[in-house]
C-alpha atoms as a PDB file:
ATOM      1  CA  UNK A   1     -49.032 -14.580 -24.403  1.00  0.00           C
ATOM      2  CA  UNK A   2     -46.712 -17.392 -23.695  1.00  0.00           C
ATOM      3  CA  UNK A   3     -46.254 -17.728 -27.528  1.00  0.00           C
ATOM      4  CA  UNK A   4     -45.449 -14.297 -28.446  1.00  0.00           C
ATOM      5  CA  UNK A   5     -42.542 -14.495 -25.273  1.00  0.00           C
ATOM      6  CA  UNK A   6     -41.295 -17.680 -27.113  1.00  0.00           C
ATOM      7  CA  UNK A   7     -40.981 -16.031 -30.283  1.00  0.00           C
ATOM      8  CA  UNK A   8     -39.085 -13.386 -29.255  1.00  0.00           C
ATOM      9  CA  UNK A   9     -36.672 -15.605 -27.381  1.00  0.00           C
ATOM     10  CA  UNK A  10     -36.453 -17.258 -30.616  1.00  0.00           C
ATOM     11  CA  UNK A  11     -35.281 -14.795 -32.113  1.00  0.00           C
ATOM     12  CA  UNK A  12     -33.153 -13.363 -29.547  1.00  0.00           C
ATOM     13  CA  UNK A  13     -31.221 -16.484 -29.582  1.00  0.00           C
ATOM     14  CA  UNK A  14     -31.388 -16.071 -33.424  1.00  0.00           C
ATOM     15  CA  UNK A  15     -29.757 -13.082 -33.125  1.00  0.00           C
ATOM     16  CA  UNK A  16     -27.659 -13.712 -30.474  1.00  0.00           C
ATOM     17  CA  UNK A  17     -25.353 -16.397 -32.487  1.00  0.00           C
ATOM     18  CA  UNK A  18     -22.276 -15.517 -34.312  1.00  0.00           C
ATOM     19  CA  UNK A  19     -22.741 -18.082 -36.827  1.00  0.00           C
ATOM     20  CA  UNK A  20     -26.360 -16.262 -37.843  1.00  0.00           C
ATOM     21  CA  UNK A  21     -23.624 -13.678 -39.572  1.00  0.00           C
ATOM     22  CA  UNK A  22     -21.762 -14.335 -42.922  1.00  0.00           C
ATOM     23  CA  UNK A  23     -18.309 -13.755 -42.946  1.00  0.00           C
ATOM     24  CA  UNK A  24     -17.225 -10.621 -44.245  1.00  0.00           C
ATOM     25  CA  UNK A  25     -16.130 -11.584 -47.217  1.00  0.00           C
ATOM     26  CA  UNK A  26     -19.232 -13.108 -48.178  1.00  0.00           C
ATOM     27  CA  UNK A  27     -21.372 -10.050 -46.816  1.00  0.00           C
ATOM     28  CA  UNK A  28     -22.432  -6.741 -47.421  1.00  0.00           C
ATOM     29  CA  UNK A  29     -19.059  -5.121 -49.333  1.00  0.00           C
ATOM     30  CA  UNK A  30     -16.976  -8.572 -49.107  1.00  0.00           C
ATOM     31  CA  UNK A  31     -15.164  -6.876 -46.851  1.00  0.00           C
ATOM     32  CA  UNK A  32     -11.502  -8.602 -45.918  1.00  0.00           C
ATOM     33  CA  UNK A  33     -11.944 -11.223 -43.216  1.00  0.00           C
ATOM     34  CA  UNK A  34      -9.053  -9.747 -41.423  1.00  0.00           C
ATOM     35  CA  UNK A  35     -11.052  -6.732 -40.552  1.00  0.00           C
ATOM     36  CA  UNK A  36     -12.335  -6.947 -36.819  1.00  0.00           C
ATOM     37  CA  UNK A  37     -14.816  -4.409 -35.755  1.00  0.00           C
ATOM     38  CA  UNK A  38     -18.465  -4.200 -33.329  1.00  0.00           C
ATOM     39  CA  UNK A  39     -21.098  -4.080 -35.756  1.00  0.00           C
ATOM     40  CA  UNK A  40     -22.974  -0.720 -35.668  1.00  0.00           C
ATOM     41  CA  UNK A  41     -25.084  -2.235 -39.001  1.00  0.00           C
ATOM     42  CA  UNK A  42     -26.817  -5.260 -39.763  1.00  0.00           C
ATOM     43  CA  UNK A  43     -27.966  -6.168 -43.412  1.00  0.00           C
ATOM     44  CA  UNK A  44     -30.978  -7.712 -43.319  1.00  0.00           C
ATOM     45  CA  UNK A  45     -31.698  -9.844 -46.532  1.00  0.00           C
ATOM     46  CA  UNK A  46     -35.657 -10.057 -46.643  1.00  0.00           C
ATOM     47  CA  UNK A  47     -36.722 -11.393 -50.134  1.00  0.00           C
ATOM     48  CA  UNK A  48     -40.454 -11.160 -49.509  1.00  0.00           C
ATOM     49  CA  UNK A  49     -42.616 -11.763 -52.460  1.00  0.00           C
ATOM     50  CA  UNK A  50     -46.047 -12.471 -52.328  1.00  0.00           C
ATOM     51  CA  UNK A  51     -47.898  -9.192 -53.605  1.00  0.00           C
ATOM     52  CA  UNK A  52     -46.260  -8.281 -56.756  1.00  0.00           C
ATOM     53  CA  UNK A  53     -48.898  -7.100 -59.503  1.00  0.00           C
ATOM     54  CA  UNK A  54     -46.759  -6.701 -62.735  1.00  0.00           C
ATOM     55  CA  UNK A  55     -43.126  -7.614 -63.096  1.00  0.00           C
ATOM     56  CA  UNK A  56     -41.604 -10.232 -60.620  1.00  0.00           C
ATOM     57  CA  UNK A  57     -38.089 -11.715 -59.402  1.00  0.00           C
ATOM     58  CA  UNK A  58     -37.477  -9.281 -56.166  1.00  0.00           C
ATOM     59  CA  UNK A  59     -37.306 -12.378 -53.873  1.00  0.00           C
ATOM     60  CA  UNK A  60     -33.623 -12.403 -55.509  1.00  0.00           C
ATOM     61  CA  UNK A  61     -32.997  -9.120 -55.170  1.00  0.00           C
ATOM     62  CA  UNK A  62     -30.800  -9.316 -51.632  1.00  0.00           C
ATOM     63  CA  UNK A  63     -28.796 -12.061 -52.597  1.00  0.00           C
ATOM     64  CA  UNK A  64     -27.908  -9.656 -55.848  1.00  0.00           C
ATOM     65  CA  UNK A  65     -27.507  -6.531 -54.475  1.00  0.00           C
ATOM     66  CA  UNK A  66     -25.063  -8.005 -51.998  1.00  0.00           C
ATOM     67  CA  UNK A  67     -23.030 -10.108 -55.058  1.00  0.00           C
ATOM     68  CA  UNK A  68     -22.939  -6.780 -56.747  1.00  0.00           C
ATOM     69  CA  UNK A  69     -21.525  -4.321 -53.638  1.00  0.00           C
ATOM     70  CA  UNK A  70     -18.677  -6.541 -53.691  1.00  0.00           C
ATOM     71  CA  UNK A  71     -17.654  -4.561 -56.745  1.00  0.00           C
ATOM     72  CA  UNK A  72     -17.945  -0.792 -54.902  1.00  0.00           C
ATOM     73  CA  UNK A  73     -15.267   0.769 -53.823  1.00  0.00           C
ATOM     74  CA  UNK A  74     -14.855   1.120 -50.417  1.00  0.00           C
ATOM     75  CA  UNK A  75     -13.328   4.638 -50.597  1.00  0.00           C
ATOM     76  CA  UNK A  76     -15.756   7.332 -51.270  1.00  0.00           C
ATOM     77  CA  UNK A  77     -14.000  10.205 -53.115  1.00  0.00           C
ATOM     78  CA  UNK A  78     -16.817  12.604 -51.280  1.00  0.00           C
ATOM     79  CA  UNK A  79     -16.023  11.628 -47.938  1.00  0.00           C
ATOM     80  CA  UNK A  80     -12.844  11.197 -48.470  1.00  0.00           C
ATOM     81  CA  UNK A  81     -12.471   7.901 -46.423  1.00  0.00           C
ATOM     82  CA  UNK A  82     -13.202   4.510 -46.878  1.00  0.00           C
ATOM     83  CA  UNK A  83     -16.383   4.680 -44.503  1.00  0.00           C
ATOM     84  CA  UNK A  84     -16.973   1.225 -43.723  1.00  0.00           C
ATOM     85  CA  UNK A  85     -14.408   1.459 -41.251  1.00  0.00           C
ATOM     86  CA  UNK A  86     -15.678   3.892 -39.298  1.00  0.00           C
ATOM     87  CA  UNK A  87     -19.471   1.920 -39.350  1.00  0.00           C
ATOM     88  CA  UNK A  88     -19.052  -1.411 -38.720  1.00  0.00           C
ATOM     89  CA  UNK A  89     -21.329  -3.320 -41.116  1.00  0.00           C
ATOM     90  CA  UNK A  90     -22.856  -7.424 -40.525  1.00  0.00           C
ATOM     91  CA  UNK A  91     -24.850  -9.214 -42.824  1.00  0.00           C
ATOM     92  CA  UNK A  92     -26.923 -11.449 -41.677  1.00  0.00           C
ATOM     93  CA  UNK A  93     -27.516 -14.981 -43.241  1.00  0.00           C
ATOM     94  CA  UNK A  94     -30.665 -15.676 -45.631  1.00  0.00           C
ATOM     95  CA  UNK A  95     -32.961 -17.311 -44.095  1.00  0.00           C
ATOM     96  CA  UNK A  96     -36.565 -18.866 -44.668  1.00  0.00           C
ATOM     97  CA  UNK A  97     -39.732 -16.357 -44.698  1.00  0.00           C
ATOM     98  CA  UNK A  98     -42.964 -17.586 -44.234  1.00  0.00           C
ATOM     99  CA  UNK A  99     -45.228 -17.963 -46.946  1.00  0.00           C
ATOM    100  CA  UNK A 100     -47.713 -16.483 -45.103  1.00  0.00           C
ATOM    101  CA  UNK A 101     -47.245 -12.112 -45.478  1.00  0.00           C
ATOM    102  CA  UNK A 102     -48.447 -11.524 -41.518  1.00  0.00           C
ATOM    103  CA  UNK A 103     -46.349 -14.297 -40.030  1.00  0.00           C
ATOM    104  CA  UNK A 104     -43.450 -13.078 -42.661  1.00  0.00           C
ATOM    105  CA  UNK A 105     -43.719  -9.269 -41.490  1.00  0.00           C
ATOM    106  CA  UNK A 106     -44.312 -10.482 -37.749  1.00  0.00           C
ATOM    107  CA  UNK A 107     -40.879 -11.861 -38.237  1.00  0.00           C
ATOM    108  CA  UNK A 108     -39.600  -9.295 -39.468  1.00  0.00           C
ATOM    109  CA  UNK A 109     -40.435  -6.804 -37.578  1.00  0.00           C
ATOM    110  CA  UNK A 110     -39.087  -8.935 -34.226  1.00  0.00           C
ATOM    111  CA  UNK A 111     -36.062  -9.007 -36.291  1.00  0.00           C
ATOM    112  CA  UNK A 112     -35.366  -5.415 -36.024  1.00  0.00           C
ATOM    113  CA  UNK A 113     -36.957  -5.122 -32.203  1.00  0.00           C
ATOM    114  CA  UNK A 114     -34.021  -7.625 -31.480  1.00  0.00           C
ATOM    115  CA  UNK A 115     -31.390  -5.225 -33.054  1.00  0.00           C
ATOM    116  CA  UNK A 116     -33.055  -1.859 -31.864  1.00  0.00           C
ATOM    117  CA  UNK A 117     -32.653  -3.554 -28.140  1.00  0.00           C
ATOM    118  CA  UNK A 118     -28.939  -4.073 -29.460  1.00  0.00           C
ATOM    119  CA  UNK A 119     -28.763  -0.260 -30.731  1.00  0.00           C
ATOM    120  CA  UNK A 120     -27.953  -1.560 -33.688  1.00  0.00           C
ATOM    121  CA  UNK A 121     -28.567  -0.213 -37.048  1.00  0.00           C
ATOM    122  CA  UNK A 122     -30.877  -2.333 -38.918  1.00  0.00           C
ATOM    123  CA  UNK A 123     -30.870  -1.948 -43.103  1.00  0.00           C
ATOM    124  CA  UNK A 124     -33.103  -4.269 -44.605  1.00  0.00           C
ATOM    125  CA  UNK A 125     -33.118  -5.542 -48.728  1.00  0.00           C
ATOM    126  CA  UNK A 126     -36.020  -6.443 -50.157  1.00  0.00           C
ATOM    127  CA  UNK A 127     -37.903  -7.987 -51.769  1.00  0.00           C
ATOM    128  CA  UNK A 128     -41.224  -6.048 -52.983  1.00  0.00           C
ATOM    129  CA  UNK A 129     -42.543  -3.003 -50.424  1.00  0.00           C
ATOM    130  CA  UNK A 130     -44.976  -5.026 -48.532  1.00  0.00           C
ATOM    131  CA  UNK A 131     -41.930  -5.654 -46.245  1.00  0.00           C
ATOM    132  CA  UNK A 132     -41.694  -1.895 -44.365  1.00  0.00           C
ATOM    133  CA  UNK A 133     -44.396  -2.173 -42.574  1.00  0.00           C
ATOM    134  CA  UNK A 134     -43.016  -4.959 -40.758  1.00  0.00           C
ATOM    135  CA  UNK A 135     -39.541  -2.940 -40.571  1.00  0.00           C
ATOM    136  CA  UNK A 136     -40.994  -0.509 -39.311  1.00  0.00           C
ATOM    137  CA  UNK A 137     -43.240  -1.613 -36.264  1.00  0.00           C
ATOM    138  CA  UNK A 138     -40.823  -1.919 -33.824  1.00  0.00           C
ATOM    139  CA  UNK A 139     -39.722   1.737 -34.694  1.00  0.00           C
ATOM    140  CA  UNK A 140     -43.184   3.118 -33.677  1.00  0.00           C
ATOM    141  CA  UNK A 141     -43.175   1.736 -30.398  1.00  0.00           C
ATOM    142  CA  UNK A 142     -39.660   2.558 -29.469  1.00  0.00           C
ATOM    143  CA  UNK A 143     -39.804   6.501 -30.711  1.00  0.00           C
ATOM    144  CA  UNK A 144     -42.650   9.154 -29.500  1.00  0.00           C
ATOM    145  CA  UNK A 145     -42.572  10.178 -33.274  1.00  0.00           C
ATOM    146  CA  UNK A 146     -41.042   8.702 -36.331  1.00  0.00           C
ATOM    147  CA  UNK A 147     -40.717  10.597 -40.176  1.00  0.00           C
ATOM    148  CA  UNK A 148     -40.772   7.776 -42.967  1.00  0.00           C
ATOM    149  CA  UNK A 149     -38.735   9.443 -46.073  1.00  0.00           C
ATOM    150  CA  UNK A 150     -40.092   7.764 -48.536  1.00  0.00           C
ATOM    151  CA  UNK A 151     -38.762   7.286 -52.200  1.00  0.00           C
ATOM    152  CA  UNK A 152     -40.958   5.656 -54.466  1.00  0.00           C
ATOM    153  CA  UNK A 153     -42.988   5.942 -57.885  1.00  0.00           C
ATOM    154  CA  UNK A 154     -45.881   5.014 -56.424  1.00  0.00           C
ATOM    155  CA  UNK A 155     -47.789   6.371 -53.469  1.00  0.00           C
ATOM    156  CA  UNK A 156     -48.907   3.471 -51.877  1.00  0.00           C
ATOM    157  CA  UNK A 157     -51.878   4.282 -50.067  1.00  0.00           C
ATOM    158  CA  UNK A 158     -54.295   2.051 -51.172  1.00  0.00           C
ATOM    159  CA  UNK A 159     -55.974   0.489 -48.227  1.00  0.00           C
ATOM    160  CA  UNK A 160     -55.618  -2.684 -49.990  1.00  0.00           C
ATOM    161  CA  UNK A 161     -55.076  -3.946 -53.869  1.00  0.00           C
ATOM    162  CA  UNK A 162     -56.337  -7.161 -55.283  1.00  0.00           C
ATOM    163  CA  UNK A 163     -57.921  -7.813 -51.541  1.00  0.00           C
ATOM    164  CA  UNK A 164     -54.777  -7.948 -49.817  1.00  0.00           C
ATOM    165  CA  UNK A 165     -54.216  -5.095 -47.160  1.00  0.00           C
ATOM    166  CA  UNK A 166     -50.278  -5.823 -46.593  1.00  0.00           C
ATOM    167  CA  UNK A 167     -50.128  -5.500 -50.262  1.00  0.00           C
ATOM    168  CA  UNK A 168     -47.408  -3.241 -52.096  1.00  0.00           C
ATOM    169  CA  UNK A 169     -49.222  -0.929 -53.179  1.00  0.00           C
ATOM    170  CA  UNK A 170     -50.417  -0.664 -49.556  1.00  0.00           C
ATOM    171  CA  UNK A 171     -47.150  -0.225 -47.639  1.00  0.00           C
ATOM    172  CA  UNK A 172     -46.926   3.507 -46.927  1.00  0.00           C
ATOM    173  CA  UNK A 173     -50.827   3.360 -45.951  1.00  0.00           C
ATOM    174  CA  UNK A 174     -50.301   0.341 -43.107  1.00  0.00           C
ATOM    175  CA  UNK A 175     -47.269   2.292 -41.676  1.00  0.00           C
ATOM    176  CA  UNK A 176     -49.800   5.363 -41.515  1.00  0.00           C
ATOM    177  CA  UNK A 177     -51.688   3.086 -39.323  1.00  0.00           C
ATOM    178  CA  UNK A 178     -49.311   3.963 -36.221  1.00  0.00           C
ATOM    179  CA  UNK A 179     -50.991   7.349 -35.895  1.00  0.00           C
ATOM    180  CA  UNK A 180     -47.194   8.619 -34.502  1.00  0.00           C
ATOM    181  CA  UNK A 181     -46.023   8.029 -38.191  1.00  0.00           C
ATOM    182  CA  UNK A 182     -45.688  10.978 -40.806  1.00  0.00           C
ATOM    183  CA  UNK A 183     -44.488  10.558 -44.087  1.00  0.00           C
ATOM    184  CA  UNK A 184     -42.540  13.086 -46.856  1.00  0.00           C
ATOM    185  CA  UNK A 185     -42.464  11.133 -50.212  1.00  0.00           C
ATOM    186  CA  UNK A 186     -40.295  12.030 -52.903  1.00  0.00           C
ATOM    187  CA  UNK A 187     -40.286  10.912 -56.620  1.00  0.00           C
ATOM    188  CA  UNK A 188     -44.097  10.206 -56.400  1.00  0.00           C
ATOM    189  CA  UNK A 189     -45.415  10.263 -60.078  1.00  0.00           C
ATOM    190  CA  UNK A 190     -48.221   7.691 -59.994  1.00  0.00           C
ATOM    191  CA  UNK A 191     -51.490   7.809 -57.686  1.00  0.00           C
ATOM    192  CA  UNK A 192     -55.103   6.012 -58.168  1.00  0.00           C
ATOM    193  CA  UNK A 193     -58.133   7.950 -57.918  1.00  0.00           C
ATOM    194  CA  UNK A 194     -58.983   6.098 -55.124  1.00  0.00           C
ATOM    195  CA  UNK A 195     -56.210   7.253 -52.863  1.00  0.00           C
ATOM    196  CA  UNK A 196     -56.971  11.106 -52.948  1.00  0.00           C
ATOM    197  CA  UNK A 197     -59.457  11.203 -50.509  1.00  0.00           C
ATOM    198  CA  UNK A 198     -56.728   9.618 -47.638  1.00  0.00           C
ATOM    199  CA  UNK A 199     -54.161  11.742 -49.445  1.00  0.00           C
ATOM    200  CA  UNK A 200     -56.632  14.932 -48.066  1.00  0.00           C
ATOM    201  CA  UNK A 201     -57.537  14.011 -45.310  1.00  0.00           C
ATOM    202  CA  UNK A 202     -54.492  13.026 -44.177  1.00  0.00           C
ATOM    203  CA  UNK A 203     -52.518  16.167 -45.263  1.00  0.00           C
ATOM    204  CA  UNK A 204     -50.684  17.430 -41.837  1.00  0.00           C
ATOM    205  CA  UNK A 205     -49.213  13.930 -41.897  1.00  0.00           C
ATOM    206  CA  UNK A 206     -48.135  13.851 -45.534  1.00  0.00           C
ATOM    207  CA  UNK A 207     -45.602  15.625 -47.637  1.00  0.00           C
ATOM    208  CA  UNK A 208     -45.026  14.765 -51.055  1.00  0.00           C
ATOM    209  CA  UNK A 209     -42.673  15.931 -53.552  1.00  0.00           C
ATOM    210  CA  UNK A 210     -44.254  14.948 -57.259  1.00  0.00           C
ATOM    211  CA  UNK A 211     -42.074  14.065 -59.642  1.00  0.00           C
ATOM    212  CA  UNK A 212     -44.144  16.340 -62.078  1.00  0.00           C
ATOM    213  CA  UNK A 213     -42.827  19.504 -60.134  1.00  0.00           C
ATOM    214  CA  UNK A 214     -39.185  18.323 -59.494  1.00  0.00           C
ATOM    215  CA  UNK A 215     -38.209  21.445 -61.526  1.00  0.00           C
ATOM    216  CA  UNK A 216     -39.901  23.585 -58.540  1.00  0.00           C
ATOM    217  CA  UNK A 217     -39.141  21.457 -56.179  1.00  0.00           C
ATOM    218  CA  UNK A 218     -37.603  23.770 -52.945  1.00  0.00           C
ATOM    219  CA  UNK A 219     -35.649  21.821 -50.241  1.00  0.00           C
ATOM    220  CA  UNK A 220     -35.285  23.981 -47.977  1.00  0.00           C
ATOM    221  CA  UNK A 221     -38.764  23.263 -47.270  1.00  0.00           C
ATOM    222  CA  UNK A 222     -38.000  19.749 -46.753  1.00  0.00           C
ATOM    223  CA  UNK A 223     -34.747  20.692 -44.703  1.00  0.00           C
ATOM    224  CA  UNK A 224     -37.534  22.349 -42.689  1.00  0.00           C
ATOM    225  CA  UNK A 225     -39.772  19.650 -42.517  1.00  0.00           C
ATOM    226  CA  UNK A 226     -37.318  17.046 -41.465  1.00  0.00           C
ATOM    227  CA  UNK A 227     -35.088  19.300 -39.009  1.00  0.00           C
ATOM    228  CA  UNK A 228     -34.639  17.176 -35.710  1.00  0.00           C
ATOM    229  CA  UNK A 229     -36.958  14.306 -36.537  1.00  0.00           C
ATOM    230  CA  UNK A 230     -36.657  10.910 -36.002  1.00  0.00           C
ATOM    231  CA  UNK A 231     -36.192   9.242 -39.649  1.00  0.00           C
ATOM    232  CA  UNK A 232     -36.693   6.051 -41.180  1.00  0.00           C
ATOM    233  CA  UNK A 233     -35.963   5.588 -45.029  1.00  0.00           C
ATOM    234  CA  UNK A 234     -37.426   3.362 -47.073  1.00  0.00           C
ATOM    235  CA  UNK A 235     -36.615   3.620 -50.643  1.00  0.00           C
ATOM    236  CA  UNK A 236     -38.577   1.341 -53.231  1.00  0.00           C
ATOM    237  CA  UNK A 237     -36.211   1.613 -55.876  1.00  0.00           C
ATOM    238  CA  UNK A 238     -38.980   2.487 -58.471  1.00  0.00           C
ATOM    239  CA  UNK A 239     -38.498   6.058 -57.675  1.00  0.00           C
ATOM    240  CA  UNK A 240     -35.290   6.123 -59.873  1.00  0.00           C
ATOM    241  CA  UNK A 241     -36.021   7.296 -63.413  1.00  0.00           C
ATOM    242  CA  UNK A 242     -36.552   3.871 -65.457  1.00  0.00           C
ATOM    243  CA  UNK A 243     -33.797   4.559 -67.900  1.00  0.00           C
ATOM    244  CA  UNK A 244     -31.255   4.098 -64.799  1.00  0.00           C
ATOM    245  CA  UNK A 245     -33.196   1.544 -62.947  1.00  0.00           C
ATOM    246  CA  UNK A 246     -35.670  -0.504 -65.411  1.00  0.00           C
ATOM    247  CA  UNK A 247     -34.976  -3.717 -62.806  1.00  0.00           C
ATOM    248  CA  UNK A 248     -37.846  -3.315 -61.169  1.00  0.00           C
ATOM    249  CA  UNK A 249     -41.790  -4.351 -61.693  1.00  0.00           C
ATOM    250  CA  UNK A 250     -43.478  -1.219 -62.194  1.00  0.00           C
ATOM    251  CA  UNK A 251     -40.690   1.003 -63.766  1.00  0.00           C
ATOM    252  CA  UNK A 252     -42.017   4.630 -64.170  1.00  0.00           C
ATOM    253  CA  UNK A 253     -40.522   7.535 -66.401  1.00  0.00           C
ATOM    254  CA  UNK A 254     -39.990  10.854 -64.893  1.00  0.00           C
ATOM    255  CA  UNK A 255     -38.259   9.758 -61.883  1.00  0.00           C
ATOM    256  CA  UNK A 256     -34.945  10.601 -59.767  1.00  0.00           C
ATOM    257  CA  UNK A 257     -31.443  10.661 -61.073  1.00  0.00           C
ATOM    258  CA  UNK A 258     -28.419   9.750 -58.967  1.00  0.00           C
ATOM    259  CA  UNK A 259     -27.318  13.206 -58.363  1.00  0.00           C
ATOM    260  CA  UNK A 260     -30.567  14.791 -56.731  1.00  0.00           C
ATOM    261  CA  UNK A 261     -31.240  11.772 -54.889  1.00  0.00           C
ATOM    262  CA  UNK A 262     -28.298  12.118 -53.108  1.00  0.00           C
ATOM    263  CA  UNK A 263     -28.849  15.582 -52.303  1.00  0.00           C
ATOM    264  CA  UNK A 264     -32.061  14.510 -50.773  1.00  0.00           C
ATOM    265  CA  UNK A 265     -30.595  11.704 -48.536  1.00  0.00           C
ATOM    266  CA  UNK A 266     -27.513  14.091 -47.845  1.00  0.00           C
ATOM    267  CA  UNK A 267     -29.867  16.358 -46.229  1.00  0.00           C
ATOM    268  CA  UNK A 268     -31.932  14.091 -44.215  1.00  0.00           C
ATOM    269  CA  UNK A 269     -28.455  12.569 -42.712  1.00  0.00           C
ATOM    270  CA  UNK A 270     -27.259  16.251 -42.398  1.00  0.00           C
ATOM    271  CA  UNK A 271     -30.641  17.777 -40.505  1.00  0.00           C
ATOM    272  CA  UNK A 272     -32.329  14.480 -38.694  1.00  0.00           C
ATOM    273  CA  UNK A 273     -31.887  11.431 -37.078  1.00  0.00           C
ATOM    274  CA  UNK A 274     -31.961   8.379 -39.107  1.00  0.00           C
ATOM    275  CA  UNK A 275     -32.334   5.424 -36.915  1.00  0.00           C
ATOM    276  CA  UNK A 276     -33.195   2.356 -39.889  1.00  0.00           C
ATOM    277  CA  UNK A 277     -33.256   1.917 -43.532  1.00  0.00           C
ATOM    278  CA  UNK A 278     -34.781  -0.551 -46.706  1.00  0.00           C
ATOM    279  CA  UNK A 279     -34.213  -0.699 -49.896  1.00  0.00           C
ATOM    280  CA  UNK A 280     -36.711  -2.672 -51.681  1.00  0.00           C
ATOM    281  CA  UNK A 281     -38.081  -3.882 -55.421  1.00  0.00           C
ATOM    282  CA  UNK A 282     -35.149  -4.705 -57.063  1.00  0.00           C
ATOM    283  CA  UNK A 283     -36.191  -6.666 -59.735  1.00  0.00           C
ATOM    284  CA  UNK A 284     -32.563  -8.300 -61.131  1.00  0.00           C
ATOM    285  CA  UNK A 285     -32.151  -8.637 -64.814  1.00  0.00           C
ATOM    286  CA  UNK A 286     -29.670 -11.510 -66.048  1.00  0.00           C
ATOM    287  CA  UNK A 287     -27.273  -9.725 -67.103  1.00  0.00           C
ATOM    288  CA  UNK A 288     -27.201  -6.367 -66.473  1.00  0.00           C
ATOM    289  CA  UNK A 289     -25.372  -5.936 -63.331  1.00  0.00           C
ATOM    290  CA  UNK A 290     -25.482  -2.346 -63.412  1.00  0.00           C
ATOM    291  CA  UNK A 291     -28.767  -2.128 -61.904  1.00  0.00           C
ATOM    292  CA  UNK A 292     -27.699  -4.530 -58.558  1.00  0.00           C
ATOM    293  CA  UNK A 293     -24.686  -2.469 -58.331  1.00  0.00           C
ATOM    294  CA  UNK A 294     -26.281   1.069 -58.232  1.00  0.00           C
ATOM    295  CA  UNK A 295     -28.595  -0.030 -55.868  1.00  0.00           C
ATOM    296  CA  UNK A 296     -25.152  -1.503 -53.454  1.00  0.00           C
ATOM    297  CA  UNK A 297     -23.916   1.656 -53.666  1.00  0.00           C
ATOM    298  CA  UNK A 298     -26.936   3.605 -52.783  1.00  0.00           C
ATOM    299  CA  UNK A 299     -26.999   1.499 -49.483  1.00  0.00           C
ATOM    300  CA  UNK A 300     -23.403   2.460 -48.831  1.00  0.00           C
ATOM    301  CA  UNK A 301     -24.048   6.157 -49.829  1.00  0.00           C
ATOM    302  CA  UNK A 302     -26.914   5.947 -47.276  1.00  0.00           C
ATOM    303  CA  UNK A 303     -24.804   4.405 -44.697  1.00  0.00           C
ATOM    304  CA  UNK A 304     -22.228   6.699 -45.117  1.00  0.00           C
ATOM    305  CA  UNK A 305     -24.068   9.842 -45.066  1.00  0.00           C
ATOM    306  CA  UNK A 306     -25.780   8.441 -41.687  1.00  0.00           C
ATOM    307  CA  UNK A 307     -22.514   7.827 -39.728  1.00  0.00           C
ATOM    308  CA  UNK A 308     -20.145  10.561 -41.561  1.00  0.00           C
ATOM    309  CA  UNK A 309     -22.576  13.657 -41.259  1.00  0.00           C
END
């Protein structure tokens, strides 16, 4: 017991230190060092990899996706504001994960305990999926319920794949393990055999939205479904259509577009509470910027929606 109080002091103090911040410049938006504000948001850069079965390289996605949101405008058109100014956004400085997934997750997750205490916004980049789980565990303790909007290719219920339970491919089934935890999942298009049976049984706890039936698809049951809840979002960003986001290790066809994904987020901020946030599986392509950037921007689209709605 004594240990676990010492690691959370740890990381109180951790948190608790200016310097633990980059500047603004250097941070989330490069926003001008001249700006003074309370931090509402911290950007957590969490490039976990230790699970990845095809494609690798998201242990540098954080670092790009914050080079590349120094190239978004800050005014959003939509909203008619520049936004950041009314949020308040840190970025915390990298720092070293654990080889080791549990201890990495462990820290993690008393990461965003430390802001939560702080009612502080936490929006974590990834890094490969395995990493929500960890995000999310201080969530379940702090909230009688919580919804996890998920946006992903993939359904990730596998108990475990290639004998690792915090695998991946297992990171929507270990946050089902908080039995206060439901889940609507949008953009799912790829599911093992082996997952049905969980997928049945647990059915009042999971919604999903297939890809295959995105044609169909009616939100105003997922308005419905989401109304008043306590949300977190985690978006693996494999649920975008490959031909606008092929940086990634499993890129599937028949995915979201920018437009409807949007939408979807639009109504979540619109209809619930959203209280935390990832983004995760960026897989960065030399080269291609385009990829880092649209995934900046859907973190400041997210952010937006959360604080202007």
């Amino acid at each position: 017991m004594s240990g676990k109080i010492e690691v959370e002091k740890t990381f109180q103090k951790f948190l608790d230190k200016k310097l633990n911040y980059l500047s603004n410049k250097n941070g989330f938006l490069g926003i001008d060092n001249k700006f003074n504000f309370k931090e509402k948001v911290v950007i957590i850069p969490f490039g976990l990899e230790k699970t990845v079965s095809y494609g690798s390289g998201t242990k540098n996605g954080p670092k790009e996706i914050i080079k590349a949101s120094h190239q978004v405008e800050l005014y959003d058109e939509e909203l008619n504001c520049e936004p950041y100014k009314k949020i308040g956004i840190k970025t915390l400085k990298p720092f070293k994960i654990d080889k080791n997934i549990n201890k990495a997750l462990k820290k993690m997750s008393n990461i965003n305990k430390g802001l939560l205490d702080k009612k502080i916004f936490p929006m974590t980049f990834g890094g490969e999926h395995s990493i929500t789980p960890g995000c999310l565990e201080p969530f379940t303790k702090k909230y009688k319920k919580i919804c996890l909007l998920h946006f992903d290719a993939h359904a990730d219920l596998r108990d475990s794949y290639n004998g690792e339970r915090f695998s991946h491919a297992s990171a929507i089934r270990r946050c089902l393990d908080h039995k206060n935890v439901s889940v609507i999942s949008f953009g799912i298009r790829n599911i093992s055999k082996e997952e049905i049976p969980f997928l049945k049984k647990n059915k009042s706890r999971i919604n999903i939205f297939w890809a295959k039936d995105k044609m169909k698809w009616n939100l105003n049951k997922f308005k419905n479904l989401i109304k008043n809840k306590t949300v977190y979002i985690t978006f693996d960003v494999d649920g975008l259509d490959s031909s606008i986001m092929p940086a990634t290790g499993t890129p599937e066809p028949g995915g979201l577009f920018w437009d409807e994904t949007l939408n979807i987020i639009k109504i979540a901020a619109k209809n619930s509470n959203i209280v935390g946030a990832d983004i995760n599986e960026l897989s960065p392509i030399k080269g291609f910027n385009s990829y880092n950037f649209l995934v900046a921007k859907l973190a400041y689209k997210i952010l937006s929606y959360k604080y202007l709605y």
